[in-house]
C-alpha atoms as a PDB file:
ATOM      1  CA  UNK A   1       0.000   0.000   0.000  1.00  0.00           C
ATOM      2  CA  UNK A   2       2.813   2.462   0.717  1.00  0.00           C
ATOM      3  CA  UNK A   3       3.243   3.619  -3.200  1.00  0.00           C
ATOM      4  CA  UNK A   4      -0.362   4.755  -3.240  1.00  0.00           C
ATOM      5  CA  UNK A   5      -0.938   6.453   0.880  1.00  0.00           C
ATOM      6  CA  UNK A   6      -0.279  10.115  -1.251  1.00  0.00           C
ATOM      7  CA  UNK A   7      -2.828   9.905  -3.653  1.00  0.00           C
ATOM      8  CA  UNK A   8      -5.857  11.038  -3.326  1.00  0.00           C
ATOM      9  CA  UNK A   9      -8.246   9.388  -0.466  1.00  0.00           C
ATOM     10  CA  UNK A  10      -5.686   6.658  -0.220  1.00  0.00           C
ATOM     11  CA  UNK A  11      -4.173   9.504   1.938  1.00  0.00           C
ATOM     12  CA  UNK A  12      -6.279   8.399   4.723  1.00  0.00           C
ATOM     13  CA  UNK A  13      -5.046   5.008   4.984  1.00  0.00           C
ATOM     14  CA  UNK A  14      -2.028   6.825   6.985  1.00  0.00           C
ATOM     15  CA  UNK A  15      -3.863   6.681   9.824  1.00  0.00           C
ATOM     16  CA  UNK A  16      -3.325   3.293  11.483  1.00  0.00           C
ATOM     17  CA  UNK A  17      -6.925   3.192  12.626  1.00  0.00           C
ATOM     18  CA  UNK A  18      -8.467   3.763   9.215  1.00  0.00           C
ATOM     19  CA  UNK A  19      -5.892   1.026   7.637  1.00  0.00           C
ATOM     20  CA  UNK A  20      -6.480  -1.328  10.944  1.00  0.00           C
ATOM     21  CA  UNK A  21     -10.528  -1.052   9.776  1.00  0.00           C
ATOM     22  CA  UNK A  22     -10.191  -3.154   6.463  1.00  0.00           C
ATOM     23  CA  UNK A  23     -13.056  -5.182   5.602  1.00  0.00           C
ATOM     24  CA  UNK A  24     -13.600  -7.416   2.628  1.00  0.00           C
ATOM     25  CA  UNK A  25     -16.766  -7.151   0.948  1.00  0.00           C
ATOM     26  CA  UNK A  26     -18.054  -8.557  -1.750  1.00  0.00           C
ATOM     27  CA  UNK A  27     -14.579  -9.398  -3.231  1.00  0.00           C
ATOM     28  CA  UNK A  28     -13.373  -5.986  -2.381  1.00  0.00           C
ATOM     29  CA  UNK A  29     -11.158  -4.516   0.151  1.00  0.00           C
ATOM     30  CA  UNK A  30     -13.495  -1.499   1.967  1.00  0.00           C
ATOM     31  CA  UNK A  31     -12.759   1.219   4.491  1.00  0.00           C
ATOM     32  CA  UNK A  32     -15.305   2.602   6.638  1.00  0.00           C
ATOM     33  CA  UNK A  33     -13.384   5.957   5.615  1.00  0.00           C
ATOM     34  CA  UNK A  34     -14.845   6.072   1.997  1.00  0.00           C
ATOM     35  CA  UNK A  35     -11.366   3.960   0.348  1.00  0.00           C
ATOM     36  CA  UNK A  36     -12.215   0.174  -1.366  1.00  0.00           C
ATOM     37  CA  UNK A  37      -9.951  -1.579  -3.519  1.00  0.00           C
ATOM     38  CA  UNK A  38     -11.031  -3.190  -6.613  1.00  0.00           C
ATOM     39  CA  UNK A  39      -9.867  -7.167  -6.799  1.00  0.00           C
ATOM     40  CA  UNK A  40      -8.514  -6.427 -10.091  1.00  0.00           C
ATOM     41  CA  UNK A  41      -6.752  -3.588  -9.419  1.00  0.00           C
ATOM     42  CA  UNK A  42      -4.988  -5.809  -6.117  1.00  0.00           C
ATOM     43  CA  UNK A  43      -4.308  -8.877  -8.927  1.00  0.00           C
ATOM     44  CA  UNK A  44      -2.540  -6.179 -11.452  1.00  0.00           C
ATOM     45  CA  UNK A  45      -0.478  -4.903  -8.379  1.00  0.00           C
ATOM     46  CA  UNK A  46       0.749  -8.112  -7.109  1.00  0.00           C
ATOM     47  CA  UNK A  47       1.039 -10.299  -9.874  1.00  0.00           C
ATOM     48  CA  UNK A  48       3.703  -9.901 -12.787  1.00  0.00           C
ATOM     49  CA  UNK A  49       2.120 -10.052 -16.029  1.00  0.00           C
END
């Protein structure tokens, strides 16, 4: 995640508390503070293609 805490509302991931709050819903990472993470976008990331 570090690459992507200074854009945008990833910025709020900083906080430990946000970050700590991770659910997973509906195949998606989710923050109660308004951030989610698309499974394909977290595939792309960690994957080489």
């Amino acid at each position: 995640m570090s690459p992507f805490l200074n854009f945008g509302v990833f910025s709020r991931l900083k906080n430990r508390d946000n970050f700590n709050q991770v659910k997973v819903a509906f195949n998606t990472l989710e923050w109660p503070c308004g951030v989610d993470l698309d499974p394909e976008f977290v595939y792309q990331k960690t994957v080489k293609l």
